[in-house]
PDB file of N, CA and C in Angstrom:
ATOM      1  N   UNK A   1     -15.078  31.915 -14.661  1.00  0.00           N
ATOM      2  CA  UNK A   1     -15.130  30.486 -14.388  1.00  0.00           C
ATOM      3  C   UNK A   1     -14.375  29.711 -15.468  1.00  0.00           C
ATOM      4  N   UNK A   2     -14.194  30.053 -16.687  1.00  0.00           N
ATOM      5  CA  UNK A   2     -14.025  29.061 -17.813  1.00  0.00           C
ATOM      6  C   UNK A   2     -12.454  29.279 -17.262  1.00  0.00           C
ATOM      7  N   UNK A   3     -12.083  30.796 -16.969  1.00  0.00           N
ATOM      8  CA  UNK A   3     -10.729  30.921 -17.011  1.00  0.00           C
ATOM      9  C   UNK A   3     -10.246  30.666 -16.617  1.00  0.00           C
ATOM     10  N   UNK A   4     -10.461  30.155 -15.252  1.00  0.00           N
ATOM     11  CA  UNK A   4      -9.957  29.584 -14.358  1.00  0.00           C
ATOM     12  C   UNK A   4      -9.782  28.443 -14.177  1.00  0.00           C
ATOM     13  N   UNK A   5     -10.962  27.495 -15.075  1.00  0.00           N
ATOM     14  CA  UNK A   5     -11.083  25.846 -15.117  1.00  0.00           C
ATOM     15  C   UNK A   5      -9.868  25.909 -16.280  1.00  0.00           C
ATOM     16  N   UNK A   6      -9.255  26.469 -17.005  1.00  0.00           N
ATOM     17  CA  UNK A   6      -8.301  26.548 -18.008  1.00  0.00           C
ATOM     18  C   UNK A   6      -7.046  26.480 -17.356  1.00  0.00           C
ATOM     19  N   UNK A   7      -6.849  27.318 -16.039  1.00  0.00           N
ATOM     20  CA  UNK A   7      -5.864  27.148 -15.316  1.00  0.00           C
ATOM     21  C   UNK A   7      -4.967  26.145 -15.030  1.00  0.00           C
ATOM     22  N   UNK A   8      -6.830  25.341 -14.247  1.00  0.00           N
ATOM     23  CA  UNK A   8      -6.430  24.089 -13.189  1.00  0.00           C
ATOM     24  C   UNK A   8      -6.012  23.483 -14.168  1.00  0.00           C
ATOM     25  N   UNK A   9      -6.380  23.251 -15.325  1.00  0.00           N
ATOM     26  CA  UNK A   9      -6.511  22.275 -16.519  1.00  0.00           C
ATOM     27  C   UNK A   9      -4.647  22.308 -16.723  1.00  0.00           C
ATOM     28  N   UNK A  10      -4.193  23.797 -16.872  1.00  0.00           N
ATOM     29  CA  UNK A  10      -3.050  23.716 -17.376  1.00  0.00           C
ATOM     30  C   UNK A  10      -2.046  23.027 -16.272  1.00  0.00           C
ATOM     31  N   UNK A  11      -2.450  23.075 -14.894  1.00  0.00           N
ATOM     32  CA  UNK A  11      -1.533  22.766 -13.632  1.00  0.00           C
ATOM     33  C   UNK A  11      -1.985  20.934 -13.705  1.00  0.00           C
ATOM     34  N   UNK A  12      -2.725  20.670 -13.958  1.00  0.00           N
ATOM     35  CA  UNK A  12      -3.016  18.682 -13.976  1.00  0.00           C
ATOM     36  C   UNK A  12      -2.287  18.942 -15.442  1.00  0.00           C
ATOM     37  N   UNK A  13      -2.273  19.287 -16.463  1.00  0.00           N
ATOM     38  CA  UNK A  13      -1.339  19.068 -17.599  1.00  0.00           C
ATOM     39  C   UNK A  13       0.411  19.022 -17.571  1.00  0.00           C
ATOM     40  N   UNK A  14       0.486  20.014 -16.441  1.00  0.00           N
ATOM     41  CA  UNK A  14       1.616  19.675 -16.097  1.00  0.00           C
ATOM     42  C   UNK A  14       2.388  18.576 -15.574  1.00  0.00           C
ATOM     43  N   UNK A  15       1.748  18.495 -14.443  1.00  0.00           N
ATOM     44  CA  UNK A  15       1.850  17.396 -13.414  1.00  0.00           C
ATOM     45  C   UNK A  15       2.226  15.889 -14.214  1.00  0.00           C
ATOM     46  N   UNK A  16       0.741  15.521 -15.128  1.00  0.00           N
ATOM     47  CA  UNK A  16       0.735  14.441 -15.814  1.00  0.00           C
ATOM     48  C   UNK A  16       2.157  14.205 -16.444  1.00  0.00           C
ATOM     49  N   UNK A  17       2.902  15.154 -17.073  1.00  0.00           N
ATOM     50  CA  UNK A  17       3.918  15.221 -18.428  1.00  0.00           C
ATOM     51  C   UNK A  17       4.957  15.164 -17.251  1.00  0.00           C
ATOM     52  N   UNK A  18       4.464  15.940 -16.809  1.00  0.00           N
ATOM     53  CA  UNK A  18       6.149  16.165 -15.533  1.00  0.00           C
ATOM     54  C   UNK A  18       6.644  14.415 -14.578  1.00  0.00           C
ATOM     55  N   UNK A  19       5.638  14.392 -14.586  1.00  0.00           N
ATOM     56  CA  UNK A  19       5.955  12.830 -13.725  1.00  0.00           C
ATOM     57  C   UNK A  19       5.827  11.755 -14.609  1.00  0.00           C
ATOM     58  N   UNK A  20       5.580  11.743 -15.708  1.00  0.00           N
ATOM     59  CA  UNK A  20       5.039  10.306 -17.128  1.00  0.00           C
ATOM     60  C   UNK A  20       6.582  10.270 -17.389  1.00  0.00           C
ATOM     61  N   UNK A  21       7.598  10.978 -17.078  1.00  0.00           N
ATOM     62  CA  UNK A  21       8.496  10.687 -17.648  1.00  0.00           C
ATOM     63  C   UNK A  21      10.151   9.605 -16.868  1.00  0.00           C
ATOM     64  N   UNK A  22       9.366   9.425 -15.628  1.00  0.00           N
ATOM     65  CA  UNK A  22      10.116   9.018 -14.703  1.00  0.00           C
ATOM     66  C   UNK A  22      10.533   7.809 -15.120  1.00  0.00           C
ATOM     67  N   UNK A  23      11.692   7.248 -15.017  1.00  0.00           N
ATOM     68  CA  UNK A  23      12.068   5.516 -15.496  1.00  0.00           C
ATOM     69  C   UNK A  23      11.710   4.783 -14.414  1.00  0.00           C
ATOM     70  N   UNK A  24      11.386   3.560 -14.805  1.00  0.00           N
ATOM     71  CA  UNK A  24      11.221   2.365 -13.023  1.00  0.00           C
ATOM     72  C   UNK A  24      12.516   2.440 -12.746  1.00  0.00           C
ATOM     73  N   UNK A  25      12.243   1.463 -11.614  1.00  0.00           N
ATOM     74  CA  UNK A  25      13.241   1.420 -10.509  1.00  0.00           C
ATOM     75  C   UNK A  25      13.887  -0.095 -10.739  1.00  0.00           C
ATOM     76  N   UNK A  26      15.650   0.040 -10.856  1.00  0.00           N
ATOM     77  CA  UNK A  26      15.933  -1.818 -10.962  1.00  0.00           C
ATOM     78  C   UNK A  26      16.149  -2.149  -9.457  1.00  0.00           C
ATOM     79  N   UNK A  27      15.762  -3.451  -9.620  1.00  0.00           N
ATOM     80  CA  UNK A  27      16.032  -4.503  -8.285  1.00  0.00           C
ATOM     81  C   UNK A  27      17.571  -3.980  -7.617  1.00  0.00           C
ATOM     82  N   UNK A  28      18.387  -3.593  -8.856  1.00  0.00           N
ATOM     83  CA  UNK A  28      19.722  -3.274  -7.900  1.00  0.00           C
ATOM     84  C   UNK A  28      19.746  -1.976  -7.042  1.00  0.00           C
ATOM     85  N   UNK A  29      19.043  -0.606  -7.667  1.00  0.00           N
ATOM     86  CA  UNK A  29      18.635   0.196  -7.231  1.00  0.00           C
ATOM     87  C   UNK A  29      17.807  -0.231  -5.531  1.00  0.00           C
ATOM     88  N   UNK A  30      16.821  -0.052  -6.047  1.00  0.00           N
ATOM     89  CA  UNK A  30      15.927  -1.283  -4.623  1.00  0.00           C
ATOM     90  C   UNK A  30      17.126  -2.052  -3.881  1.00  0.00           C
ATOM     91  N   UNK A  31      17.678  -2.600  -3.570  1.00  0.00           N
ATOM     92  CA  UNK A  31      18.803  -3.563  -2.907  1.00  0.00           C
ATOM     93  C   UNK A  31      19.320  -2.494  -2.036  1.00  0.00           C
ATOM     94  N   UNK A  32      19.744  -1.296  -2.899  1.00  0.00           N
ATOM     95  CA  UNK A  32      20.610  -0.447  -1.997  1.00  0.00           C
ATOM     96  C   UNK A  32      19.630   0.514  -1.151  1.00  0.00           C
ATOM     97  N   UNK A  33      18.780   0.319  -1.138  1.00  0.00           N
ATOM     98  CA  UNK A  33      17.787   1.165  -0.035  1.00  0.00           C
ATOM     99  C   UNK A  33      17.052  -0.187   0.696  1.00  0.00           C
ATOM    100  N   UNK A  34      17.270  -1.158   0.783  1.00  0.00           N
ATOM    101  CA  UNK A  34      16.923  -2.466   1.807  1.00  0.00           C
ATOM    102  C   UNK A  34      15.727  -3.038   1.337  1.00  0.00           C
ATOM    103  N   UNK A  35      15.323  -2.985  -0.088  1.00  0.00           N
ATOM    104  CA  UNK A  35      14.137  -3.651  -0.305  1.00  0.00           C
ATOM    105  C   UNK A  35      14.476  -4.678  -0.843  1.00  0.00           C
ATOM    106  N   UNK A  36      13.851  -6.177  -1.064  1.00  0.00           N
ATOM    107  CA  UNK A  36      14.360  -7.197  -1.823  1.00  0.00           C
ATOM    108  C   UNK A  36      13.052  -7.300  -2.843  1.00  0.00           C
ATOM    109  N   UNK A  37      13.765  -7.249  -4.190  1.00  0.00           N
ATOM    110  CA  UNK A  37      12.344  -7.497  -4.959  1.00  0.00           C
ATOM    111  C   UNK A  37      12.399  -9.055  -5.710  1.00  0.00           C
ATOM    112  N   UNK A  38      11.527  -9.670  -5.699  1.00  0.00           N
ATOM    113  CA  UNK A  38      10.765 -10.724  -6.207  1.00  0.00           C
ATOM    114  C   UNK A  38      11.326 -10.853  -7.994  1.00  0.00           C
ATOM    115  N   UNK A  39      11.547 -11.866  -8.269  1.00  0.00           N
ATOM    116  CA  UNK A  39      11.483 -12.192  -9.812  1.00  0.00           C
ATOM    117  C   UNK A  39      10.479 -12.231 -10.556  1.00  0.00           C
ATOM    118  N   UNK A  40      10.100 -11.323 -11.150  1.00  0.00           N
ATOM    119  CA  UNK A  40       8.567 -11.444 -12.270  1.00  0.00           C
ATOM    120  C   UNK A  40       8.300 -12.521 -12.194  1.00  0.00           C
ATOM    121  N   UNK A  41       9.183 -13.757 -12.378  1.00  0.00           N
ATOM    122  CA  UNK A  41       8.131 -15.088 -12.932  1.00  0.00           C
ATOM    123  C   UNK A  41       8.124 -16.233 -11.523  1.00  0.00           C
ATOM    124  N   UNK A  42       8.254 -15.170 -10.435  1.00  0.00           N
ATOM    125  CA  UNK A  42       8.124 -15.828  -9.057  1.00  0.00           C
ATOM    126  C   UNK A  42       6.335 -15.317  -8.627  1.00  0.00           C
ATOM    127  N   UNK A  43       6.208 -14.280  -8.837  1.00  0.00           N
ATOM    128  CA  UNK A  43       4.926 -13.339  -8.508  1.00  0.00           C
ATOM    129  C   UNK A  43       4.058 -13.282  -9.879  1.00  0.00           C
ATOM    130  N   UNK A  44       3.187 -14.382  -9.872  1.00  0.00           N
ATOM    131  CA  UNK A  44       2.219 -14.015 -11.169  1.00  0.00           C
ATOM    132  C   UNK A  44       0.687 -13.985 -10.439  1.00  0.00           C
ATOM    133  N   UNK A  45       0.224 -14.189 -11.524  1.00  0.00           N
ATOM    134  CA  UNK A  45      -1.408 -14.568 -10.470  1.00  0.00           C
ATOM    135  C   UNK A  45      -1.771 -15.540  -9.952  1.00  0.00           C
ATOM    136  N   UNK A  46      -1.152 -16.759 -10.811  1.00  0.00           N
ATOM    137  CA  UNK A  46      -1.824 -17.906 -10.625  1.00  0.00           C
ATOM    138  C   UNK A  46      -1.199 -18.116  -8.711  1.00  0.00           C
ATOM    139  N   UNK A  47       0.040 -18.030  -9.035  1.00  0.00           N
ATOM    140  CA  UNK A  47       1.092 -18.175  -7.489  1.00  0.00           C
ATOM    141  C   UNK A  47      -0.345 -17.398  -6.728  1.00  0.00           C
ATOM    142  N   UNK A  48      -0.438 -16.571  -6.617  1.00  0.00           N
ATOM    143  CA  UNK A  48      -0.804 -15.128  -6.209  1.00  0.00           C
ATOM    144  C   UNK A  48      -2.258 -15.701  -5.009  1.00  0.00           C
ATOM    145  N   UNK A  49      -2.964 -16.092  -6.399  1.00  0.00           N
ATOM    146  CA  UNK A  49      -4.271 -17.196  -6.229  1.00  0.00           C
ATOM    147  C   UNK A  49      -4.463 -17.935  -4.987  1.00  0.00           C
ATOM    148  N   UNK A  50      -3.214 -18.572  -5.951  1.00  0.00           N
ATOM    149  CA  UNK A  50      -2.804 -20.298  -4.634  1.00  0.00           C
ATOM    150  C   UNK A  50      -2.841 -19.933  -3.195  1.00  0.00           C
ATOM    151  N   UNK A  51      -2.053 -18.882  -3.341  1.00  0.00           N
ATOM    152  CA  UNK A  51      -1.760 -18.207  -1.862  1.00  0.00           C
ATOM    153  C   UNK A  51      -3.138 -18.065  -0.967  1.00  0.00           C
ATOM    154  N   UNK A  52      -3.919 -17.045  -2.229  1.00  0.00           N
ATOM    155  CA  UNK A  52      -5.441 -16.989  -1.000  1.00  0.00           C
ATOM    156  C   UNK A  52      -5.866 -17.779  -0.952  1.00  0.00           C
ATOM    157  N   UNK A  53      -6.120 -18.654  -1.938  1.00  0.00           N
ATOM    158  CA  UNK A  53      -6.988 -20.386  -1.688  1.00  0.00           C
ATOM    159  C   UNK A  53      -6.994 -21.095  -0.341  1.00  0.00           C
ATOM    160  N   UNK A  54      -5.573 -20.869  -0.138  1.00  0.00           N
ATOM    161  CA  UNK A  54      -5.158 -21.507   0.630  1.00  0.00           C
ATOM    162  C   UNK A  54      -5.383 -21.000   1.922  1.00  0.00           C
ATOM    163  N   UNK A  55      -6.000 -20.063   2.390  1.00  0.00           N
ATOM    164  CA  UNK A  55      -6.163 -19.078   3.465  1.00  0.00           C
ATOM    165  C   UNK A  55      -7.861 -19.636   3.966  1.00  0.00           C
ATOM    166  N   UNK A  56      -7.518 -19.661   5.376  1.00  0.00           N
ATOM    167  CA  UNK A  56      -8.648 -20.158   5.786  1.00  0.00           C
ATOM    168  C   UNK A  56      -9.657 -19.073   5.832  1.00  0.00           C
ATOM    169  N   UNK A  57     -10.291 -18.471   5.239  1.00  0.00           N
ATOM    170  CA  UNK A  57     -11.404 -17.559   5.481  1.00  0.00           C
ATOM    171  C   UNK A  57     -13.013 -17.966   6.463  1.00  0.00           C
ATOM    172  N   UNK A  58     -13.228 -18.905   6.848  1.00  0.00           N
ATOM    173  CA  UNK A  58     -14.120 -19.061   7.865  1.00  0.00           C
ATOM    174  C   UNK A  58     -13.942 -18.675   9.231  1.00  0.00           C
ATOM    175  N   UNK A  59     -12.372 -19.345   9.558  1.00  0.00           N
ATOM    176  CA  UNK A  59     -12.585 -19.112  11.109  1.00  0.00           C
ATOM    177  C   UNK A  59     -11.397 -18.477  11.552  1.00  0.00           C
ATOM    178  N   UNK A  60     -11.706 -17.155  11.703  1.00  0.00           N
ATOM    179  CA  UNK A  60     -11.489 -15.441  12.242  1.00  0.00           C
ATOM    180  C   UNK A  60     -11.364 -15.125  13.232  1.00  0.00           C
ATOM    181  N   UNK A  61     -10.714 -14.294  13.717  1.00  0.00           N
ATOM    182  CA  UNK A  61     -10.929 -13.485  14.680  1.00  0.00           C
ATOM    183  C   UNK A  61     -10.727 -11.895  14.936  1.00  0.00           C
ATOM    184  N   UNK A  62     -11.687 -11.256  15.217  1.00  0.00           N
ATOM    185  CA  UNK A  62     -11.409  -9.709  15.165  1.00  0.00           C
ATOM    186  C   UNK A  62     -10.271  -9.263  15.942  1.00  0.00           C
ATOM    187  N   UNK A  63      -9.208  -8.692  15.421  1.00  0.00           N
ATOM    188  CA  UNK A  63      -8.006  -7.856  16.473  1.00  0.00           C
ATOM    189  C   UNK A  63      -8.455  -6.409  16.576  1.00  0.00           C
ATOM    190  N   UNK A  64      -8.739  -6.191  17.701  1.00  0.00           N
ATOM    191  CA  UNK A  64      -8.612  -4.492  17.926  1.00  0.00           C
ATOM    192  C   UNK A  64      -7.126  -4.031  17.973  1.00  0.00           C
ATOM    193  N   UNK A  65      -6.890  -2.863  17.083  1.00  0.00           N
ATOM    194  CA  UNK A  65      -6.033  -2.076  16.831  1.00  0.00           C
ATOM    195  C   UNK A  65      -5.660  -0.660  17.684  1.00  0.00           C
ATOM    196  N   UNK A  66      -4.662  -0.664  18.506  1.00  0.00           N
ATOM    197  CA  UNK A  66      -4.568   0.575  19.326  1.00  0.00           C
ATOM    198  C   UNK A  66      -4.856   1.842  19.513  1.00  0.00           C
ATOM    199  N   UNK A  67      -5.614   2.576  19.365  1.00  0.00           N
ATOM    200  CA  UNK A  67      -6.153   3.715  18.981  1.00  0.00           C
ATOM    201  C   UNK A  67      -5.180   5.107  19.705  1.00  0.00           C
ATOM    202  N   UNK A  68      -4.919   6.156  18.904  1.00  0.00           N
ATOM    203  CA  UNK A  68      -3.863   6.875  19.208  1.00  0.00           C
ATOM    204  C   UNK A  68      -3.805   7.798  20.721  1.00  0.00           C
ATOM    205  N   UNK A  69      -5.263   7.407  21.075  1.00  0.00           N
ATOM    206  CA  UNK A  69      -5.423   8.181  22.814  1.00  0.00           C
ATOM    207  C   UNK A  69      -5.297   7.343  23.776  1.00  0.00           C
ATOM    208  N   UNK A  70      -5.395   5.909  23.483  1.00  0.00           N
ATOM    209  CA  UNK A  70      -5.453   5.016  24.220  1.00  0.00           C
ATOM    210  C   UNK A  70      -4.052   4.983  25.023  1.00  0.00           C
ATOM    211  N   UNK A  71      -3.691   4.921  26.272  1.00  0.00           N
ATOM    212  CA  UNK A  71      -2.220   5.477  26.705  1.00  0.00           C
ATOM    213  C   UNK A  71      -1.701   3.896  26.503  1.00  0.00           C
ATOM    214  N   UNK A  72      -2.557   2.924  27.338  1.00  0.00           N
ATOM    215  CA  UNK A  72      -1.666   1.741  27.260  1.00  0.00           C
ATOM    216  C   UNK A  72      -2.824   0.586  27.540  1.00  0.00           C
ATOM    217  N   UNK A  73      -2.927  -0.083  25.731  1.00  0.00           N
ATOM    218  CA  UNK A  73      -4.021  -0.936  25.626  1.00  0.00           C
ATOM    219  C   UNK A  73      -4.269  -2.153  26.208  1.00  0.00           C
ATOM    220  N   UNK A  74      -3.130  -2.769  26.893  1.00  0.00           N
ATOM    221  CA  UNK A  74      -3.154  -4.202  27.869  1.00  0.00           C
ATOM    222  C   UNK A  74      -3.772  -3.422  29.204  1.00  0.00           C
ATOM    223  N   UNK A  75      -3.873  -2.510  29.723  1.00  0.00           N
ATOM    224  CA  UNK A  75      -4.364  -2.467  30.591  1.00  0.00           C
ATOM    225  C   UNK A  75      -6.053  -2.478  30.695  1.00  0.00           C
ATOM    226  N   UNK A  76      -6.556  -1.813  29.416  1.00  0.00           N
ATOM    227  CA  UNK A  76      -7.900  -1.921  29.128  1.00  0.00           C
ATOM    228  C   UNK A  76      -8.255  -3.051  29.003  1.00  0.00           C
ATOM    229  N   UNK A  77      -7.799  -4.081  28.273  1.00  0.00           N
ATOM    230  CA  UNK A  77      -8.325  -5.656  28.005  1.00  0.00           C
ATOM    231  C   UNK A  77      -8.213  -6.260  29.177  1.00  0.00           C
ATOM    232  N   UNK A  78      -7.047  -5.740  30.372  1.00  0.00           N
ATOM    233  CA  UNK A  78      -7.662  -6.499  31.440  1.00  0.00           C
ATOM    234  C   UNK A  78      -8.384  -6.150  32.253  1.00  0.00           C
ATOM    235  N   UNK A  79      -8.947  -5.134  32.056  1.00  0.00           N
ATOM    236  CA  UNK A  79     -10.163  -4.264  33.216  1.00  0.00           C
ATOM    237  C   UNK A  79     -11.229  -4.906  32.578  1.00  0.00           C
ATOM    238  N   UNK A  80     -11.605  -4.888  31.027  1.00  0.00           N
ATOM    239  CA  UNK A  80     -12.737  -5.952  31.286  1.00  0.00           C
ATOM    240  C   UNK A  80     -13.552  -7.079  31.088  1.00  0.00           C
ATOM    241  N   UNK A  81     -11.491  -8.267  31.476  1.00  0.00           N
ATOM    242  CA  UNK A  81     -12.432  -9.552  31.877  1.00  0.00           C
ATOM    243  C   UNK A  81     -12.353  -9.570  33.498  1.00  0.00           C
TER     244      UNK A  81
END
């Protein structure tokens, strides 16, 4: 048992070192695979905040989401009204 928890130990030791060493990614990088990234001092918290504040959280409504057996979900919603 110990020898083996020594193992796993050495394979998550790896992993950790093997991937800690990766550099981020620049916005120009990102650009050329179709993502647009945001300016740090566009996206902080306070912005972030404002945003949910501003979100009406009282009045909701539940969406059902298509479920992967379902063949074709407009037909169910109209069978039963």
């Amino acid at each position: 048992m110990m020898v083996a928890g020594s193992f796993g130990l050495q394979q998550f030791s790896n992993l950790r070192y093997q991937y800690s060493k990766k550099q981020p990614v620049t916005p120009e990088e990102m650009k050329k695979y179709g993502v647009n990234m945001k300016k740090r001092a566009e996206v902080t918290l306070e912005t972030e905040y404002d945003k949910v504040k501003s979100i009406d959280i009282d009045n909701w409504s539940n969406k059902r989401g298509p479920r992967p057996w379902e063949e074709e979900p407009a037909k169910s919603l109209t069978a039963k009204q």
